[in-house]
Protein backbone atom coordinates (compact mmCIF):
# COMPACT_ATOMS: atom_id res chain seq x y z
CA UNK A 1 -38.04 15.09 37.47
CA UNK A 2 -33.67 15.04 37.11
CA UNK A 3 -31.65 12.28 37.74
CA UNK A 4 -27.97 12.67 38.88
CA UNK A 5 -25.47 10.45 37.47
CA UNK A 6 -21.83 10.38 36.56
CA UNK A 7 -21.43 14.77 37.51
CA UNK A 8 -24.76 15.82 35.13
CA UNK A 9 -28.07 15.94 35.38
CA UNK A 10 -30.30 14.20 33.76
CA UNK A 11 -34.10 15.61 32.72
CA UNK A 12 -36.33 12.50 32.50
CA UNK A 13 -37.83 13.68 29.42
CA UNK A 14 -34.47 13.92 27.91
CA UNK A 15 -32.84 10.81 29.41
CA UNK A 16 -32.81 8.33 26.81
CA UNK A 17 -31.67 10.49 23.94
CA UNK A 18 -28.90 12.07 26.26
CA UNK A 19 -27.61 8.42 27.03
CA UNK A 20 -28.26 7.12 23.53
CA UNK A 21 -25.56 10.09 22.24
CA UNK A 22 -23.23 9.23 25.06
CA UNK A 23 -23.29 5.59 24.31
CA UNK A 24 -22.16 6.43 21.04
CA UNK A 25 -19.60 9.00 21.52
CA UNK A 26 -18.17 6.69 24.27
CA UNK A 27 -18.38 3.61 21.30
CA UNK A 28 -16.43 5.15 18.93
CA UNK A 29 -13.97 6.84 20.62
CA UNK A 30 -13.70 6.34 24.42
CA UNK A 31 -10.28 9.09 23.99
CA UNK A 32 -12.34 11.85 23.11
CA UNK A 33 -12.11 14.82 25.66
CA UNK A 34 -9.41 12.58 27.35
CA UNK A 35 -6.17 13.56 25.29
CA UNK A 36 -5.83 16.46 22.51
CA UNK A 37 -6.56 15.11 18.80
CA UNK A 38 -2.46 14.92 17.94
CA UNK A 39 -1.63 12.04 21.39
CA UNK A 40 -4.79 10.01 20.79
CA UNK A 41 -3.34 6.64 20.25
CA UNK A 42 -3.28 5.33 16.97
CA UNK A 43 -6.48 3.34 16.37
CA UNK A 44 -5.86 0.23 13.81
CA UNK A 45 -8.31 -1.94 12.26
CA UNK A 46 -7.63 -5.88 11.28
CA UNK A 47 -5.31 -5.19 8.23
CA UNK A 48 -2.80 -3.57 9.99
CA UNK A 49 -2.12 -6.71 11.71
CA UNK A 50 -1.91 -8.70 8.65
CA UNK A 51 0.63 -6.12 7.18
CA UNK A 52 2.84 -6.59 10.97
CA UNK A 53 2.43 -10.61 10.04
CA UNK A 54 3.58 -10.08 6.97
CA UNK A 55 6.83 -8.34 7.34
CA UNK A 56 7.72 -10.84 9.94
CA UNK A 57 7.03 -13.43 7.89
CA UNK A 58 9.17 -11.26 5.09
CA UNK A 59 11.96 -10.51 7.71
CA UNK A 60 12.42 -14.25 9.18
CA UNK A 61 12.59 -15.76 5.34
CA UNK A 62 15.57 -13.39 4.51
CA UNK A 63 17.23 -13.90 7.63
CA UNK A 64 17.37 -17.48 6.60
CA UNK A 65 17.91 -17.01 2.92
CA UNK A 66 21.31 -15.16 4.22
CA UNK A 67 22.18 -17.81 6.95
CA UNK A 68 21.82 -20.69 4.20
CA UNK A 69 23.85 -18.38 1.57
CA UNK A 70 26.76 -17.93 4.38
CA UNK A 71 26.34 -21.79 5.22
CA UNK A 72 26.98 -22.95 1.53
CA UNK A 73 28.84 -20.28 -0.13
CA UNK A 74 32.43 -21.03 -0.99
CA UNK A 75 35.06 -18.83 0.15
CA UNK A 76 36.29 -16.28 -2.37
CA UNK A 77 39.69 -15.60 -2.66
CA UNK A 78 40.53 -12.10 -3.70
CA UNK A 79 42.22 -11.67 -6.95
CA UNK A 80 44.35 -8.64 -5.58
CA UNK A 81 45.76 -10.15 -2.23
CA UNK A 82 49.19 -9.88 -2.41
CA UNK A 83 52.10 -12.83 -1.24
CA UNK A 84 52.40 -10.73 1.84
CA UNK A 85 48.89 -11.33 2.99
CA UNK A 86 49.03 -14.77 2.67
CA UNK A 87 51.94 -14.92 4.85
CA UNK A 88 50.47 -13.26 7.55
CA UNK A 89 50.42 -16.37 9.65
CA UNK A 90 54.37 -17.08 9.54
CA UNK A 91 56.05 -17.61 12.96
CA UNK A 92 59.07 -15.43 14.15
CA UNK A 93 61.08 -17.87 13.75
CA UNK A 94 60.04 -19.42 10.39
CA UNK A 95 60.71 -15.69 8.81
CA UNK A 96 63.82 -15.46 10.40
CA UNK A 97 64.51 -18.64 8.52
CA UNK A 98 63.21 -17.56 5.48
CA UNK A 99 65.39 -14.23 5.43
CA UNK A 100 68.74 -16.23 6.00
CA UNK A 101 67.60 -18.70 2.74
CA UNK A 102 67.03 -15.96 0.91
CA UNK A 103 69.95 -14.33 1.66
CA UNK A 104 72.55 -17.08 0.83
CA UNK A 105 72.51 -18.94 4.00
CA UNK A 106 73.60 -15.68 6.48
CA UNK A 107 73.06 -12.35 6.91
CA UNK A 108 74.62 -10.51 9.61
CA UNK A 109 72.53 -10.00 12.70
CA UNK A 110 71.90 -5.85 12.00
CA UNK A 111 70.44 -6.61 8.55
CA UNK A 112 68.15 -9.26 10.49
CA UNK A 113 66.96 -6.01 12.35
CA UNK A 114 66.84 -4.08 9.30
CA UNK A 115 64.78 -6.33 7.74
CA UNK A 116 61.94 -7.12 10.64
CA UNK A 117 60.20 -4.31 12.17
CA UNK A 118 61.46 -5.44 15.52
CA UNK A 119 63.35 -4.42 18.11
CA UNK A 120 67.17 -4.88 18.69
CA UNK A 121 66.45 -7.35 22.19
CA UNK A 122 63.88 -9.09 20.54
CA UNK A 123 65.79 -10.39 17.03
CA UNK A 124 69.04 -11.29 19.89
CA UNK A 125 66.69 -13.44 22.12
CA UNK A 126 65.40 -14.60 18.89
CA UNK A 127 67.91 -15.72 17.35
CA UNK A 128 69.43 -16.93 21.16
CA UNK A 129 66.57 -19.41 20.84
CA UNK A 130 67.35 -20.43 17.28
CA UNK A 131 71.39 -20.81 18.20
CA UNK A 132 70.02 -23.26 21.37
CA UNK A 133 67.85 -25.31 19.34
CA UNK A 134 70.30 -25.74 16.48
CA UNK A 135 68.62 -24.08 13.86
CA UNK A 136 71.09 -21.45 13.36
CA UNK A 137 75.06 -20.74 14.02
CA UNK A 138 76.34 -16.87 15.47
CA UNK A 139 79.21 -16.19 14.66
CA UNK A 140 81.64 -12.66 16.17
CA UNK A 141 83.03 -11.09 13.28
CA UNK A 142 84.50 -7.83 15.66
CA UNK A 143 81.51 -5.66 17.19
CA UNK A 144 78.90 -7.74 14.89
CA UNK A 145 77.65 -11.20 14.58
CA UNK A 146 76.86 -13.38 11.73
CA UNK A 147 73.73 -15.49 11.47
CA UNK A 148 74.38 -18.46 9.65
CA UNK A 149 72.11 -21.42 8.54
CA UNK A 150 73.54 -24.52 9.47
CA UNK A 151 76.04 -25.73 6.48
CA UNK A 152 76.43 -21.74 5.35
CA UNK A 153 79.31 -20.76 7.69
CA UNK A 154 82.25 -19.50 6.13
CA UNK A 155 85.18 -21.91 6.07
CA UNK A 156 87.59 -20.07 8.02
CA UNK A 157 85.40 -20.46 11.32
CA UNK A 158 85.12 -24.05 11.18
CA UNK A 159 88.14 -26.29 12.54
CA UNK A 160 90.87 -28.23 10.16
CA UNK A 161 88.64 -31.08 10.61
CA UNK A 162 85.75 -30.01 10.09
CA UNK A 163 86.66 -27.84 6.70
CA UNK A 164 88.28 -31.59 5.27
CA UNK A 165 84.75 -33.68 5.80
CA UNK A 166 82.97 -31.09 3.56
């Protein structure tokens, strides 16, 4: 007598120790047949989830070991920064200010240019803005001008009154 089940038959002699192998095959490895031996998934037992638990574990301690050391850690000034590095931050207008101290109280306004890596309009409405505020004096000495800080300008440009109250 056969049985038909799942595509095979079945001899009823044979029966149990048929299904008995199949139960097994099917317990150990329900991919087999399925997919070729190399795309079978990877089959893991309990330790590999320990060792996944583990480096998390690993991985979230570190990340807070660096956000405390970044938290607390004082700044560190570099040894080799130079004075030009820490004046980064200086406004236009402060440098200007700075070039005309260091040069005596005035320079005249091409050396300005010279000096700044700007352009020709931008030092003029510059110093334009310095002249309106009071900061600095222009003078017209021919086709060039004279920045001066105030108290610097040369005595011949002030008037007879003026030149005696100094």
């Amino acid at each position: 007598m056969s049985n038909r089940r799942h595509g095979f038959t079945l001899l009823a002699g044979h029966r149990s120790s048929i299904v008995g192998v199949a139960a097994s095959t099917v317990a150990t490895s329900s991919w087999t047949g399925v997919l070729p031996e190399s795309s079978r998934p990877l089959q893991l037992d309990g330790n590999a989830h320990l060792a996944a638990l583990a480096g998390i574990v690993a991985l979230a301690v570190l990340g807070g070991v660096l956000v405390a050391r970044n938290r607390y850690e004082r700044p560190v000034s570099r040894p080799n920064e130079t004075e030009s590095e820490r004046e980064e931050f200086v406004t236009d207008r402060e440098l200007v200010r700075r070039l005309l101290r260091e040069n005596g109280g005035r320079m005249k306004q091409s050396n300005i240019v010279d000096s700044v890596d700007w352009s020709k309009a931008k030092v003029s409405r510059l110093l334009a803005d310095l002249e309106e505020d009071g900061q600095i004096t222009k003078l017209r000495l021919g086709r060039e001008n004279l920045v001066c800080l105030p108290g610097h300008e040369p005595t011949a440009s002030k008037s007879p009154e003026q030149a005696n109250d100094d």
